[in-house]
Protein backbone atom coordinates (compact mmCIF):
# COMPACT_ATOMS: atom_id res chain seq x y z
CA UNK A 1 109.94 112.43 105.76
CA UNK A 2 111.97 110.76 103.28
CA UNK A 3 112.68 107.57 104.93
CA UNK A 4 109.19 106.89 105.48
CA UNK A 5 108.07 107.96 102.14
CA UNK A 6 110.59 105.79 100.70
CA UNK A 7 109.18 102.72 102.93
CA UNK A 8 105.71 103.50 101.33
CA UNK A 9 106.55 103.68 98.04
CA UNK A 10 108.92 100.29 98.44
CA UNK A 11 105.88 98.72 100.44
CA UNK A 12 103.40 100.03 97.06
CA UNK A 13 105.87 98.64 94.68
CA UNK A 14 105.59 94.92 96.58
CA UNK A 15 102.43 95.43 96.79
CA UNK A 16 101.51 95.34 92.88
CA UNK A 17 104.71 93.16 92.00
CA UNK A 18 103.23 90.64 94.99
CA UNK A 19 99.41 91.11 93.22
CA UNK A 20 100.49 90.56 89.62
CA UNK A 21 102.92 87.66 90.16
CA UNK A 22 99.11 86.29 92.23
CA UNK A 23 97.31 87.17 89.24
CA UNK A 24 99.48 86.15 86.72
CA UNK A 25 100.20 82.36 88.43
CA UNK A 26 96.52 81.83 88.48
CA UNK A 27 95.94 82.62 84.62
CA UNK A 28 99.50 81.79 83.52
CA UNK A 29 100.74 78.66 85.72
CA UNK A 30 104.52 77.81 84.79
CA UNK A 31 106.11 74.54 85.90
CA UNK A 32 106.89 74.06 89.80
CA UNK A 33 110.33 72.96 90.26
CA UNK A 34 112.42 72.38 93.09
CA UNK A 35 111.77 73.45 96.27
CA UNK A 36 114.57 73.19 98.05
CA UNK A 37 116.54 76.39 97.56
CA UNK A 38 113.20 78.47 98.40
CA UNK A 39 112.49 76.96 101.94
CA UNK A 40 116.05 77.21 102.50
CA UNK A 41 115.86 81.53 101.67
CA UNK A 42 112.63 81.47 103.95
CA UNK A 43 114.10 79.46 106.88
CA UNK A 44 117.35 82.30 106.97
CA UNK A 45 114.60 85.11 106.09
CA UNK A 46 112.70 84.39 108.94
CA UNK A 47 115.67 84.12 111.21
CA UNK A 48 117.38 87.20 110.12
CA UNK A 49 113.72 89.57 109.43
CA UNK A 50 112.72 87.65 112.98
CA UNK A 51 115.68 88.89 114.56
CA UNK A 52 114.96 92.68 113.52
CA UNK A 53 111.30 92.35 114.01
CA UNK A 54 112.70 91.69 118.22
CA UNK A 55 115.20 94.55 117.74
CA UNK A 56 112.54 96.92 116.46
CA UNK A 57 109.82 95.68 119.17
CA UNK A 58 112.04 96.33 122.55
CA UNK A 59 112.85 99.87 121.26
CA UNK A 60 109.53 100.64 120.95
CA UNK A 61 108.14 99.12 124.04
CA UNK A 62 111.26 101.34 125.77
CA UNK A 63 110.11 104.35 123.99
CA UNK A 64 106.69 103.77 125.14
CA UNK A 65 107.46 103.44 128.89
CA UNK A 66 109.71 106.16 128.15
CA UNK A 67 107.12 108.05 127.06
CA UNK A 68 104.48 106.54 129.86
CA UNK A 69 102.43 104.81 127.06
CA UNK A 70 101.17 101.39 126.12
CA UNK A 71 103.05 99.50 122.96
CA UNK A 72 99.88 100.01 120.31
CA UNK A 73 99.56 103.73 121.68
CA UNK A 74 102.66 104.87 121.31
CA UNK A 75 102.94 102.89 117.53
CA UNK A 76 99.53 104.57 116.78
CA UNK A 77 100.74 107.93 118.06
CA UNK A 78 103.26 107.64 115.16
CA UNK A 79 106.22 109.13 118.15
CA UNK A 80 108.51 107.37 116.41
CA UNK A 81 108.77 107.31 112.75
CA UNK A 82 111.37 105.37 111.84
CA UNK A 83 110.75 102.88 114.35
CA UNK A 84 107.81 102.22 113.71
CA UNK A 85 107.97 101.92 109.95
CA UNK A 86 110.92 99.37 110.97
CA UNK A 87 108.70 97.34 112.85
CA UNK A 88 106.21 97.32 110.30
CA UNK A 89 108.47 96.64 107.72
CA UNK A 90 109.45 93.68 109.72
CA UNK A 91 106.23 92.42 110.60
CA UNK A 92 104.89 92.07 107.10
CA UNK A 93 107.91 90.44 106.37
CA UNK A 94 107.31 87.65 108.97
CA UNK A 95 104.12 87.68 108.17
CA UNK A 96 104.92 87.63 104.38
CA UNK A 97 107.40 84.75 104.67
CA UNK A 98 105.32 82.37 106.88
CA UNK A 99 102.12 83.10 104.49
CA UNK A 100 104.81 82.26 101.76
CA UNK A 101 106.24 79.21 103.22
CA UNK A 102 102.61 77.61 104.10
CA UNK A 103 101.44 78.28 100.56
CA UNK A 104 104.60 76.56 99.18
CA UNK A 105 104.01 73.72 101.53
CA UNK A 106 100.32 73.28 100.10
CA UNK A 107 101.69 74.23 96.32
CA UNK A 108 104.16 70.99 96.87
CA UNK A 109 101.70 68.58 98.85
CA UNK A 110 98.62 68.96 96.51
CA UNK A 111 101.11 69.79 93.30
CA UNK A 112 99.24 72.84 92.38
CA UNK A 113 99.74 76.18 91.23
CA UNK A 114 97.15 78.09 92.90
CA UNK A 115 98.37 77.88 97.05
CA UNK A 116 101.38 79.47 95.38
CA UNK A 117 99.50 82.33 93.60
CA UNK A 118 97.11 82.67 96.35
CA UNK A 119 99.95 83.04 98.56
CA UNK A 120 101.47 85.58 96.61
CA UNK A 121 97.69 88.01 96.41
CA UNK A 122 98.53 87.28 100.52
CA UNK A 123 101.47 88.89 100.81
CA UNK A 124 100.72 92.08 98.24
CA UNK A 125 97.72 92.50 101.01
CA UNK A 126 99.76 92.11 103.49
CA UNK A 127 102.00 94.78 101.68
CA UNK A 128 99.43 97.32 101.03
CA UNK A 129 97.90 97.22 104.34
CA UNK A 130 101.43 98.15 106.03
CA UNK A 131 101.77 100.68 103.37
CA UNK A 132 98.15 101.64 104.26
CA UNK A 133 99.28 102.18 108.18
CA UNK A 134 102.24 103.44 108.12
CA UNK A 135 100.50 106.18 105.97
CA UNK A 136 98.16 106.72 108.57
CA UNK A 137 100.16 106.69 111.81
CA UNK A 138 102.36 109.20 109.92
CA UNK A 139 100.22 111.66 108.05
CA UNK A 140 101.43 114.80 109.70
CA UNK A 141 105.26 114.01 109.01
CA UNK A 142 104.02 113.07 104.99
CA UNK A 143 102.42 116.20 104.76
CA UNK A 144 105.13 117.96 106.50
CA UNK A 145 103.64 119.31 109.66
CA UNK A 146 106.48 117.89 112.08
């Protein structure tokens, strides 16, 4: 119970932080500056979150043949708490980091702010929809029935 609702409150958390950094570069723009250093933490992000995201995957796929299941049914079926809120937690960071990445790539090319900030409202969806299923898929263990 706690681990997953510490994932939701952490995934929450991103979520607004993600939102009002979005917000805040489309009404406050700062100056862009190198890019270098950031493409460099996504590249080793990906690798490392893309890694987990494999790790996290195969157990569940094993837990749902185990358990004579498809993949989505046995996610959906929540039979696996902390699995499953690893793989999601994974998954929105892939997602999160390629979203990130393409929106730098346009905020460089066209030299403007608002891929950037867009990108950023992306990923605190992104966020907040994870949080949203992860809430769902494990309702009875947040509410203490398990």
């Amino acid at each position: 119970n706690t681990q997953i609702c510490s994932g939701v409150g952490i995934f929450c958390v991103g979520t607004g932080l993600s939102i009002y950094h979005g917000v805040t570069g489309l009404l406050h723009p700062t100056e862009m500056e190198s890019f270098y250093w950031a493409f460099l933490v996504l590249g080793g992000s990906l690798l490392s979150e893309g890694a987990t995201l494999l790790i996290a995957y195969n157990s569940i796929k094993k837990g749902a043949i185990q358990n004579k299941m498809s993949f989505v049914e046995y996610v959906m079926r929540g039979n696996d708490p902390s699995v499953n809120v690893v793989l999601m937690e994974d998954l929105a960071a892939v997602f999160g980091i390629i979203v990130a990445a393409g929106c730098m790539g346009l905020t460089k090319y066209y030299d403007s702010h608002i891929p950037d900030a867009i990108g950023s409202l992306l990923v605190g969806g992104i966020l907040g929809g994870v949080a949203s299923f992860i809430i769902y898929t494990n309702i009875a263990a947040l509410i203490g029935r398990i």
